[in-house]
C-alpha atoms as a PDB file:
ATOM      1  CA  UNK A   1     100.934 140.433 -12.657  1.00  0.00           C
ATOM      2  CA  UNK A   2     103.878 141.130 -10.750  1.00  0.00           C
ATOM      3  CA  UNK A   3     103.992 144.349  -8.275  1.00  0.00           C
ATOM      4  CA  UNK A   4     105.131 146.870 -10.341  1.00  0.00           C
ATOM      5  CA  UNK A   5     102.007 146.390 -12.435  1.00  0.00           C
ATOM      6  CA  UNK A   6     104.274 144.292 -14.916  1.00  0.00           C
ATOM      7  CA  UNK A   7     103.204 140.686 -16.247  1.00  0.00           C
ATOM      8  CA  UNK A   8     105.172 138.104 -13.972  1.00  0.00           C
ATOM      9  CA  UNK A   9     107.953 136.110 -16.593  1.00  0.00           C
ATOM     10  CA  UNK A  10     107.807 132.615 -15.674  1.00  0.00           C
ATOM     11  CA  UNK A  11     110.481 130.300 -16.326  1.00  0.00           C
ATOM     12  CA  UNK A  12     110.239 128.404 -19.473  1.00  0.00           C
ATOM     13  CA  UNK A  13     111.845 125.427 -21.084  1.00  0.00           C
ATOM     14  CA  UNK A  14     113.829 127.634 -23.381  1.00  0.00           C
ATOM     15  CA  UNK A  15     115.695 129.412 -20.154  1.00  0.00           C
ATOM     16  CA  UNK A  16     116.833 125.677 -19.239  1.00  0.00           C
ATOM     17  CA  UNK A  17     118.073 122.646 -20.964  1.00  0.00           C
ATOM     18  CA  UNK A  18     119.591 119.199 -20.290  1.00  0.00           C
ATOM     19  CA  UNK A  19     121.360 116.902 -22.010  1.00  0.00           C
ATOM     20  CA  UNK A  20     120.723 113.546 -21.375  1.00  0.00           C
ATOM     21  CA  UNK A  21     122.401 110.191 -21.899  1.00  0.00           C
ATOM     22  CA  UNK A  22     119.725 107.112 -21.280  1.00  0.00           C
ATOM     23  CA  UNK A  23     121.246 103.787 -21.044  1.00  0.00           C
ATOM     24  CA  UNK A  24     118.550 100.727 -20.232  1.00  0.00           C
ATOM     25  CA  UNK A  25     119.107  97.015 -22.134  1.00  0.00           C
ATOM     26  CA  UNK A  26     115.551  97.067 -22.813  1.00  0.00           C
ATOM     27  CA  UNK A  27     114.757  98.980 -26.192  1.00  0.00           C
ATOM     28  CA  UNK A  28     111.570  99.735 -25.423  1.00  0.00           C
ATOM     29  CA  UNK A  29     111.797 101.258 -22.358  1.00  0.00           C
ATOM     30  CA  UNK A  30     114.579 103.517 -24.016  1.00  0.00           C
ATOM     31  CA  UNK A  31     112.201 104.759 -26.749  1.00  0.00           C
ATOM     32  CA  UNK A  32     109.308 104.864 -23.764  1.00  0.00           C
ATOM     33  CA  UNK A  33     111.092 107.103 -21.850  1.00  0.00           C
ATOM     34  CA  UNK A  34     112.400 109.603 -24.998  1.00  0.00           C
ATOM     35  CA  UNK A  35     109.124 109.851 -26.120  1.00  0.00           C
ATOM     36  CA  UNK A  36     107.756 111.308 -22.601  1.00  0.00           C
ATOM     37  CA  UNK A  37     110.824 113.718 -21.926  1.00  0.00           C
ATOM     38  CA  UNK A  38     112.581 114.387 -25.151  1.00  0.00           C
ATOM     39  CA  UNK A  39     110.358 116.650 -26.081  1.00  0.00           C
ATOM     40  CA  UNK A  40     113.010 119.363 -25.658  1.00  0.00           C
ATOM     41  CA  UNK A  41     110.938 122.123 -26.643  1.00  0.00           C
ATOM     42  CA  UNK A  42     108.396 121.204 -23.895  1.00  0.00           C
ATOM     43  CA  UNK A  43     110.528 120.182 -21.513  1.00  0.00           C
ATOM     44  CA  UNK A  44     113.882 121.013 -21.839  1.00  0.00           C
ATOM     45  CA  UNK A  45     115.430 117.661 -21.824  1.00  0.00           C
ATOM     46  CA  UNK A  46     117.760 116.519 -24.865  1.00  0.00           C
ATOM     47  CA  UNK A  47     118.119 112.676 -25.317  1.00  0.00           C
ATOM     48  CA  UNK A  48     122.107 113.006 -26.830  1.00  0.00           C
ATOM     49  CA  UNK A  49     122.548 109.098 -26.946  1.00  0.00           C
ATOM     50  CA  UNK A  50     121.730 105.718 -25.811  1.00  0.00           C
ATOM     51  CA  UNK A  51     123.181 102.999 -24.923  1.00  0.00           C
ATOM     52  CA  UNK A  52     121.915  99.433 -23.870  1.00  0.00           C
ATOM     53  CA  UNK A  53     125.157  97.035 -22.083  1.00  0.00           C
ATOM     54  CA  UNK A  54     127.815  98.454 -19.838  1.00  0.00           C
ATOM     55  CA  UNK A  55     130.483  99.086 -22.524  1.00  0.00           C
ATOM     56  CA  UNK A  56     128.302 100.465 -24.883  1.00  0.00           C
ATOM     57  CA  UNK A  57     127.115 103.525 -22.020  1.00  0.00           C
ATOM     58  CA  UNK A  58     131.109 103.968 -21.422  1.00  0.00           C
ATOM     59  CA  UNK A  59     132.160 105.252 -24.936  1.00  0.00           C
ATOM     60  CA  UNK A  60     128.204 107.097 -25.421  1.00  0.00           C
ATOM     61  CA  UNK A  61     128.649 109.059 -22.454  1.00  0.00           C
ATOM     62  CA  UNK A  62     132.520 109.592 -23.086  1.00  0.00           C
ATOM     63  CA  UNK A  63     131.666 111.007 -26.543  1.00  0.00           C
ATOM     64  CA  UNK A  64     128.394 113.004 -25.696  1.00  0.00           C
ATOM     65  CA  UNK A  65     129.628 113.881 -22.270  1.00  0.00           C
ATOM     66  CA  UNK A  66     125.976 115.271 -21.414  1.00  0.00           C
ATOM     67  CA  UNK A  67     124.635 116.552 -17.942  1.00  0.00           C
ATOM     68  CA  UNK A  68     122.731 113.788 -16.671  1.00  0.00           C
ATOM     69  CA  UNK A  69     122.976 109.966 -17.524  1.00  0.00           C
ATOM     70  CA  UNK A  70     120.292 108.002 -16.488  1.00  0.00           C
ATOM     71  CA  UNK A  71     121.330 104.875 -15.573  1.00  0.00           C
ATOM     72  CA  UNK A  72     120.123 101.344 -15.091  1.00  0.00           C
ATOM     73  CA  UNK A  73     121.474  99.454 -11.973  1.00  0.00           C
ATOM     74  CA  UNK A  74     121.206  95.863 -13.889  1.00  0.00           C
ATOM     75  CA  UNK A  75     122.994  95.882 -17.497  1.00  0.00           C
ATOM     76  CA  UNK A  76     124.801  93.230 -19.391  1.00  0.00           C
ATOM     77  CA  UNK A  77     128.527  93.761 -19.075  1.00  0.00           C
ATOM     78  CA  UNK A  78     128.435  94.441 -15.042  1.00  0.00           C
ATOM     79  CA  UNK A  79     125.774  96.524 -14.006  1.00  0.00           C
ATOM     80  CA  UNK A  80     125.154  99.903 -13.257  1.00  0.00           C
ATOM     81  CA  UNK A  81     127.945 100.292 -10.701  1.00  0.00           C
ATOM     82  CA  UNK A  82     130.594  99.224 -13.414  1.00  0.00           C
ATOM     83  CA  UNK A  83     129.103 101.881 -15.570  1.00  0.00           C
ATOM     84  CA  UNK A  84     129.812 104.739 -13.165  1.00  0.00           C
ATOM     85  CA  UNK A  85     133.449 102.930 -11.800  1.00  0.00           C
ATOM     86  CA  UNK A  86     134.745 103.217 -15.372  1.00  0.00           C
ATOM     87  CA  UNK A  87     133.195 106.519 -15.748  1.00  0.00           C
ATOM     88  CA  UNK A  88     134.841 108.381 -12.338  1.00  0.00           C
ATOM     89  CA  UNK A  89     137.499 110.629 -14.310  1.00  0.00           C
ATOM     90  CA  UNK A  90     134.432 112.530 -15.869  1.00  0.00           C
ATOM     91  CA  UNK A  91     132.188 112.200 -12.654  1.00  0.00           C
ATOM     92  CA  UNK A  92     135.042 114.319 -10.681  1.00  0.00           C
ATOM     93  CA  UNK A  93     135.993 116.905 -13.661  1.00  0.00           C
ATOM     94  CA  UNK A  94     136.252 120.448 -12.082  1.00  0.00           C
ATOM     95  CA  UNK A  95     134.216 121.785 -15.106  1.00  0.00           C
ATOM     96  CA  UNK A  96     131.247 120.419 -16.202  1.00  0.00           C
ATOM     97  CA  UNK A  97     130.962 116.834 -14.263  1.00  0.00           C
ATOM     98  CA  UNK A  98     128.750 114.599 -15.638  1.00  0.00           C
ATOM     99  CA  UNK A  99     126.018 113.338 -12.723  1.00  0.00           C
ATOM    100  CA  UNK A 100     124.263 109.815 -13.039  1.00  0.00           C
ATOM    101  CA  UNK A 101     120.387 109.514 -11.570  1.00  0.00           C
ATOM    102  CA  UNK A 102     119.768 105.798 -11.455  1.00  0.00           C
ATOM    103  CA  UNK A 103     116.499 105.118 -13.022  1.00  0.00           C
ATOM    104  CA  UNK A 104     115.864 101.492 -11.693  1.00  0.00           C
ATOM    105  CA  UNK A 105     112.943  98.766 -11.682  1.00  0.00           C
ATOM    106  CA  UNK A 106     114.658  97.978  -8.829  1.00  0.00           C
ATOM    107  CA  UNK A 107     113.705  99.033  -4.915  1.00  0.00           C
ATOM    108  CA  UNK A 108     116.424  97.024  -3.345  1.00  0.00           C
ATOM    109  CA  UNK A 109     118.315  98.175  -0.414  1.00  0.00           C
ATOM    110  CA  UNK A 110     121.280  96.827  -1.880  1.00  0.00           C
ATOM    111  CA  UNK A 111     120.929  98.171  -5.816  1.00  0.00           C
ATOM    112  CA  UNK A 112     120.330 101.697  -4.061  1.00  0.00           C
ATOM    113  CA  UNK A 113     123.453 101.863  -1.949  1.00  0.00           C
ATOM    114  CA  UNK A 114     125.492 100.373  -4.528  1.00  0.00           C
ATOM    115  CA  UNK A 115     125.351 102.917  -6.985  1.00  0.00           C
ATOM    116  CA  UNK A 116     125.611 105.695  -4.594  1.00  0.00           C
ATOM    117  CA  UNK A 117     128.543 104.536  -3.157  1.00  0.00           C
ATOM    118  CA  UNK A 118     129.569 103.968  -6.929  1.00  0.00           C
ATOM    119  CA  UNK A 119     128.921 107.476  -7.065  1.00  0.00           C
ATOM    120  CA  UNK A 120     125.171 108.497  -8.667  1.00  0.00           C
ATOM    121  CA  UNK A 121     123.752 111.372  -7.460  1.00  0.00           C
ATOM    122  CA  UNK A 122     120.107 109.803  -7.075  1.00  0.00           C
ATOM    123  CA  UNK A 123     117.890 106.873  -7.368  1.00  0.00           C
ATOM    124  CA  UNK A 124     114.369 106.652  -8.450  1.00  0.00           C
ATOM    125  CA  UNK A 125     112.183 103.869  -9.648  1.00  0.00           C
ATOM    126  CA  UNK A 126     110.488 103.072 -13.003  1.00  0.00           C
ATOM    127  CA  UNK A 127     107.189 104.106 -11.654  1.00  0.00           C
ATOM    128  CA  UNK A 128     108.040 107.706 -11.481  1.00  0.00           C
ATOM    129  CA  UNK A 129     105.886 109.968 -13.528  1.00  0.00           C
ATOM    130  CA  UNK A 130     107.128 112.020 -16.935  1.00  0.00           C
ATOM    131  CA  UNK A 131     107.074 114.975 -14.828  1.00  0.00           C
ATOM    132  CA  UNK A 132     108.844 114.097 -11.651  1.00  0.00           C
ATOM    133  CA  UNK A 133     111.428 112.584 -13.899  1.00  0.00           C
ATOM    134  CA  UNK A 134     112.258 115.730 -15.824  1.00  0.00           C
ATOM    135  CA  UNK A 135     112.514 117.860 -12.271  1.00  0.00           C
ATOM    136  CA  UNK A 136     114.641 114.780 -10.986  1.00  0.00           C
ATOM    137  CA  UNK A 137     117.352 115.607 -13.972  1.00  0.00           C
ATOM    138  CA  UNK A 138     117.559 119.230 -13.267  1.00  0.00           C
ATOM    139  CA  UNK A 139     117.652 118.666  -9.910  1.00  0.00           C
ATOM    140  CA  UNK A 140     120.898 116.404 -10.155  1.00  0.00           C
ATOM    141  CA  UNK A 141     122.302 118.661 -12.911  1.00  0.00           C
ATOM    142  CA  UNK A 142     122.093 121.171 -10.451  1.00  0.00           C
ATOM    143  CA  UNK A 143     124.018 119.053  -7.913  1.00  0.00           C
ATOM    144  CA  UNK A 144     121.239 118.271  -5.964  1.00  0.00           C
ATOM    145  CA  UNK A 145     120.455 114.854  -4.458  1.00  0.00           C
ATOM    146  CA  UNK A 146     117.274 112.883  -5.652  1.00  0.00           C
ATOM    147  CA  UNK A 147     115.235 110.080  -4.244  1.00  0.00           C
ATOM    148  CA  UNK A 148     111.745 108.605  -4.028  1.00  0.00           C
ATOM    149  CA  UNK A 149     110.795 108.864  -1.049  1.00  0.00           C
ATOM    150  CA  UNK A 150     111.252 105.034   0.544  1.00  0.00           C
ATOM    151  CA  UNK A 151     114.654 105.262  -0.725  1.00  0.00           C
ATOM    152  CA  UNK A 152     115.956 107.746   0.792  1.00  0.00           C
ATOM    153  CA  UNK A 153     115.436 105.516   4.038  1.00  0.00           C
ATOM    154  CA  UNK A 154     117.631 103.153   2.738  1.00  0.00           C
ATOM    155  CA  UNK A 155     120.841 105.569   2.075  1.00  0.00           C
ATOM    156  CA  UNK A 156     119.808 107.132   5.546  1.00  0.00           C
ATOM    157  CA  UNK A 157     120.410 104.334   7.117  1.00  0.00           C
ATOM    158  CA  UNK A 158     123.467 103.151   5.652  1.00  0.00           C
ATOM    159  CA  UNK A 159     125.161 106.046   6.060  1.00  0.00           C
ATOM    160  CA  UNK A 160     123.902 107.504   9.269  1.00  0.00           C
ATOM    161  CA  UNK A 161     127.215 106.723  10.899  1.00  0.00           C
ATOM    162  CA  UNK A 162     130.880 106.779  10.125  1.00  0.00           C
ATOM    163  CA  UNK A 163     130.954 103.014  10.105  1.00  0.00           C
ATOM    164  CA  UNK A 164     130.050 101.288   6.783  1.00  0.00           C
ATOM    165  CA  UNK A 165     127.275  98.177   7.014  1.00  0.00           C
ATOM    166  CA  UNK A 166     128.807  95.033   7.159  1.00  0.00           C
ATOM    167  CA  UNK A 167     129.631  93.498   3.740  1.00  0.00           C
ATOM    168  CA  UNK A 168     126.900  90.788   3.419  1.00  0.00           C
ATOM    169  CA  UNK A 169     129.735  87.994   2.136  1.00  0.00           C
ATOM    170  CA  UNK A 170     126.816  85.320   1.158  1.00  0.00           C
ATOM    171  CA  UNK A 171     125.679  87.993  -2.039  1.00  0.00           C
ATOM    172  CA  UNK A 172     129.499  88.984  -2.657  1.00  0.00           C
ATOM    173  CA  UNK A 173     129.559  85.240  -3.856  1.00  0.00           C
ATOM    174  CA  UNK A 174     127.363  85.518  -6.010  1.00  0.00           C
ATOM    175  CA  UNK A 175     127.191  87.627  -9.851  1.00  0.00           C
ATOM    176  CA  UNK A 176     125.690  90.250 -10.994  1.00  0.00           C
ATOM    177  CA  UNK A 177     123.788  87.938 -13.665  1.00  0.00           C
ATOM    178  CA  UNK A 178     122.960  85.590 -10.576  1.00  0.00           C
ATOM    179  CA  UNK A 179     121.945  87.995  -8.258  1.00  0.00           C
ATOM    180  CA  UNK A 180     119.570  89.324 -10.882  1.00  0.00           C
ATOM    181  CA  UNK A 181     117.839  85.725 -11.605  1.00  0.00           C
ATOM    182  CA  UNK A 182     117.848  84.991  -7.583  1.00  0.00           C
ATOM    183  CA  UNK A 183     115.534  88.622  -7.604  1.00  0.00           C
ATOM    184  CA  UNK A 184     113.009  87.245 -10.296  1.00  0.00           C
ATOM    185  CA  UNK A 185     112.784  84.002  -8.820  1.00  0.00           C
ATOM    186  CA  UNK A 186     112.174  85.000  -5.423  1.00  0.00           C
ATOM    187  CA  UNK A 187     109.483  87.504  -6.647  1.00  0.00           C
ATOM    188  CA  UNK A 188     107.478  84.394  -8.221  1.00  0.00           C
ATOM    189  CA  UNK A 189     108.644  84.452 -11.574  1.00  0.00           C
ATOM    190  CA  UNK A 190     108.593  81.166 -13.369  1.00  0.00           C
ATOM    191  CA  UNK A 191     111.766  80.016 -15.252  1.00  0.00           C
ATOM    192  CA  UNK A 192     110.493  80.878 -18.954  1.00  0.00           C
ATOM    193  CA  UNK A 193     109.655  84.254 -17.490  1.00  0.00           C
ATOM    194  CA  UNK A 194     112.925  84.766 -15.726  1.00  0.00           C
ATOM    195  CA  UNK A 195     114.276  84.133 -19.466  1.00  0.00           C
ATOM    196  CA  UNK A 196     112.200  86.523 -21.505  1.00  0.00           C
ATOM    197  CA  UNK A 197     112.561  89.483 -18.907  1.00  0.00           C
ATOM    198  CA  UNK A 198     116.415  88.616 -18.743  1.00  0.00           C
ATOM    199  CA  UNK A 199     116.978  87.855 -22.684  1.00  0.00           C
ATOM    200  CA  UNK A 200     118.518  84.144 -21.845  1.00  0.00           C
ATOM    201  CA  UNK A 201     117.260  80.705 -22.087  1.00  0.00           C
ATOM    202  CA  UNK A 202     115.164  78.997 -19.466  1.00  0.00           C
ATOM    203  CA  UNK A 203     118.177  76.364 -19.658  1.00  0.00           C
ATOM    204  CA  UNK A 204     120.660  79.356 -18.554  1.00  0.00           C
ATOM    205  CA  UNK A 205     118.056  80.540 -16.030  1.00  0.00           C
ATOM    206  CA  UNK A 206     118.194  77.048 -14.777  1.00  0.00           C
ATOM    207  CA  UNK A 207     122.378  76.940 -14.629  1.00  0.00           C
ATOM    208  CA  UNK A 208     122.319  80.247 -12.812  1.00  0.00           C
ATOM    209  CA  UNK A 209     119.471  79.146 -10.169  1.00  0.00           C
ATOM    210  CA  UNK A 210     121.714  75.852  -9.409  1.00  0.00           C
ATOM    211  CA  UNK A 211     124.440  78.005  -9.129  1.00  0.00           C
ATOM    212  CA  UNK A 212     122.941  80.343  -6.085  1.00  0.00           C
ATOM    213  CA  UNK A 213     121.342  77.384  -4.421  1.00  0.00           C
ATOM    214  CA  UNK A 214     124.800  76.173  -4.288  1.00  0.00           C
ATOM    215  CA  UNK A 215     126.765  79.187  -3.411  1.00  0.00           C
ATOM    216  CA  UNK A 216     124.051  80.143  -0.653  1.00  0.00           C
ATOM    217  CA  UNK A 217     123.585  76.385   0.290  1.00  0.00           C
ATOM    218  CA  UNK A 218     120.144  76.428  -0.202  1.00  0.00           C
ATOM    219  CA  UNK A 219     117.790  73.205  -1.368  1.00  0.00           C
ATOM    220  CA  UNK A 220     114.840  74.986  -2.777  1.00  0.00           C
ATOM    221  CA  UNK A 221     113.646  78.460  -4.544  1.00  0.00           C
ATOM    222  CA  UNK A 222     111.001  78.280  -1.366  1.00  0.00           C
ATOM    223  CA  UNK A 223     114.285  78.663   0.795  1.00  0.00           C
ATOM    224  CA  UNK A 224     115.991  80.703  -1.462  1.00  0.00           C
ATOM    225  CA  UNK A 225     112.417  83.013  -1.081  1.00  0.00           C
ATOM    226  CA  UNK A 226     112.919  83.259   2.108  1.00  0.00           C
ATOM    227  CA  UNK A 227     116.768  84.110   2.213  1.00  0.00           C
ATOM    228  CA  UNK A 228     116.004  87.101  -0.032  1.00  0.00           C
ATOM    229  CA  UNK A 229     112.983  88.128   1.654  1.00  0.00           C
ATOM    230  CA  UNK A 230     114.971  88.714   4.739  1.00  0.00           C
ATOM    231  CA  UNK A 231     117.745  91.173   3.370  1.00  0.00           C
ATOM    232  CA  UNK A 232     115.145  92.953   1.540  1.00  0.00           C
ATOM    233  CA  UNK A 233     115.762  92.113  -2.054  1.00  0.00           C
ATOM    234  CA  UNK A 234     112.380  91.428  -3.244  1.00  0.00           C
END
């Protein structure tokens, strides 16, 4: 009851909606994640498209051109940053901008920064509840900014002064595909696993793991470990 003696009116999902654009190369997780918050009724959130590589999320969310897209940081086609470069015109629109909240396996210093200097308005990870998620999305449709808590330290930190961090020129030799496989096999992953979680062969898994023990001039994966373990990538 309210003061007056009236009942109180709480908000509802009815008073507030969200249309949202979820782009992920892994099927699964798509479907995983409509089936907790698409139940618009309940929630509020819309799923108005998918989309699963980089040029696929481009034309979805220039055709749906819904609230919130959330976004993977590593897609076929050039990541998550590529998504929201190509996607700037409708980022910046005066009415109705389209925000990004970076929904990520990921807890890398490097995949956070990235895509908020690419220009998402958030970043949270995989392990985020149904709940949380759905007050994440109406939190950056509202213009707010949204973290978990850990990485928020990370975006803190790099940007806590005027002067940007140094540009780590060992990882800007290396691509997005490699930098992705160095991640997997630095977390203990075994070769056919690297393949399955990546969708490639253990023989390209192989090519790309030659090719950032070369680039890094590394011997081992047990050096290659290390390397990563010290800027934070695993």
């Amino acid at each position: 009851m309210n003061p007056t003696g009236g009942a109180t009116t709480e908000p509802t999902a009815e008073a507030r909606r969200a249309r949202v654009v979820l782009v992920d190369d892994h099927r699964m997780f798509r479907a995983g994640v409509q089936a907790e918050i698409g139940r618009t009724e309940e929630t509020g959130v819309e799923v108005v498209g998918e989309a699963g590589d980089v040029d696929q999320a481009v034309s979805v969310i220039k055709a749906a051109r819904p609230d919130v897209v959330l976004l993977d940081v590593h897609l076929p086609g050039g990541g998550g940053v590529e998504v929201l470069r190509r996607s700037t015109e409708l980022m910046s629109a005066v009415q109705d901008p389209v925000r990004f909240l970076a929904l990520s396996v990921s807890d890398a210093a490097e995949d956070v920064i990235g895509v908020i200097r690419g220009g998402a308005r958030g970043y949270v990870t995989k392990t985020i509840t149904g709940t949380d998620l759905v007050d994440a999305i109406f939190r950056v449709a509202d213009g707010d900014a949204v973290f978990s808590p850990r990485l928020a330290g990370f975006v803190l930190d790099a940007f806590a002064s005027s002067e940007a961090p140094p540009v780590d020129e060992d990882m800007d030799r290396l691509t997005q595909r490699e930098r992705e496989v160095l991640r997997l096999i630095a977390r203990g992953y075994a070769y056919k696993e690297v393949g399955k979680e990546l969708f490639i062969s253990v023989k390209t898994v192989e090519s790309h793991v030659s090719a950032v023990l070369r680039k890094l001039q590394l011997s081992n994966r047990h050096e290659l470990t290390r390397w990563a373990t010290a800027r934070r990538l695993v």
